[in-house]
Protein backbone atom coordinates (compact mmCIF):
# COMPACT_ATOMS: atom_id res chain seq x y z
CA UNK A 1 29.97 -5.05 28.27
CA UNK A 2 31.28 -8.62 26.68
CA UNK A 3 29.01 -10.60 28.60
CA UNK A 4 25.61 -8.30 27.50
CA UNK A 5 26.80 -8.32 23.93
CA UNK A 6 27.62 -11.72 23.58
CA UNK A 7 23.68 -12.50 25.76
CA UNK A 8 22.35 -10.20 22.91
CA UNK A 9 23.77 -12.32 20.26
CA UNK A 10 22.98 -15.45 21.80
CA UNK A 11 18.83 -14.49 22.12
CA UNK A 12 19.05 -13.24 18.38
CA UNK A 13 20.47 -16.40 17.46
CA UNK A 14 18.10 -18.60 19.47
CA UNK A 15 14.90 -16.61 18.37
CA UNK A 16 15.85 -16.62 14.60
CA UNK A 17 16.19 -20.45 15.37
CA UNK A 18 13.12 -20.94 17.11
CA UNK A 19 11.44 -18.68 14.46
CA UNK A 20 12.99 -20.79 11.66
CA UNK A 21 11.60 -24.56 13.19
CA UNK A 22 8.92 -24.41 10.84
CA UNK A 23 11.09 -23.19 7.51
CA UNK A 24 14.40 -25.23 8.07
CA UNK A 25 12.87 -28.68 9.56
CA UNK A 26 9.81 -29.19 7.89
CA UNK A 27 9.79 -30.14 4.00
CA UNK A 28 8.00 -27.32 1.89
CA UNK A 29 7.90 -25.28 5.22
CA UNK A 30 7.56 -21.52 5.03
CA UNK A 31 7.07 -18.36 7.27
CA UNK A 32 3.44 -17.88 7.34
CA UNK A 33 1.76 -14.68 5.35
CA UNK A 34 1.67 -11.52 7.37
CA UNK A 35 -1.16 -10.15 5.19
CA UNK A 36 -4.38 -9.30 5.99
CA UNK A 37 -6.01 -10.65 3.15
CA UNK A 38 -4.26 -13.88 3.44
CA UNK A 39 -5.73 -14.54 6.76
CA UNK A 40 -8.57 -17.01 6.48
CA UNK A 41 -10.33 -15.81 9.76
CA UNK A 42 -10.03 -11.93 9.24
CA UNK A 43 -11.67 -12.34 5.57
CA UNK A 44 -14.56 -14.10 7.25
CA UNK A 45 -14.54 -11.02 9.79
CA UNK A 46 -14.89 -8.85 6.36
CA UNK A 47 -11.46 -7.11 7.29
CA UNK A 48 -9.48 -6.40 4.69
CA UNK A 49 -5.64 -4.46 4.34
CA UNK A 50 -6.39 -0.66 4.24
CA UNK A 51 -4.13 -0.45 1.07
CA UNK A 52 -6.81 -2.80 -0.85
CA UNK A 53 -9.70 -1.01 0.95
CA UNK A 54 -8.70 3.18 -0.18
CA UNK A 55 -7.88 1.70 -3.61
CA UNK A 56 -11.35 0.24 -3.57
CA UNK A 57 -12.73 3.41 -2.10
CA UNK A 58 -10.96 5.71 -4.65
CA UNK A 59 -12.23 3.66 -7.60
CA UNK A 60 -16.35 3.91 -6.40
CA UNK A 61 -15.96 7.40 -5.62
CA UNK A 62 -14.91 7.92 -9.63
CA UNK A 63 -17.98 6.10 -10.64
């Protein structure tokens, strides 16, 4: 039971790390946006987050 716990903690640690590459060893790095509308290449698809979208929907349909 040791050994699996200890392999869990070990891949959480090493994926956090290898997650992190970008944030803790680049200057001014970040974790990238996980919006929709922040995604250059889904805007010029015309998809937008279904949040912005029903609020947009909701607002014409009071007109």
């Amino acid at each position: 039971m040791w050994k699996i716990l200890l392999f869990t903690a070990g891949f959480l640690v090493l994926a956090v790390a290898l997650l992190g590459v970008r944030v803790f060893f680049v200057k001014g790095g970040r974790f990238p946006s996980p919006h929709i509308s922040d995604n250059q290449y889904l805007r010029k698809k015309g998809i937008s987050c279904a949040v912005s979208t029903d609020a947009q929907e909701r607002k014409e349909k009071l007109r």
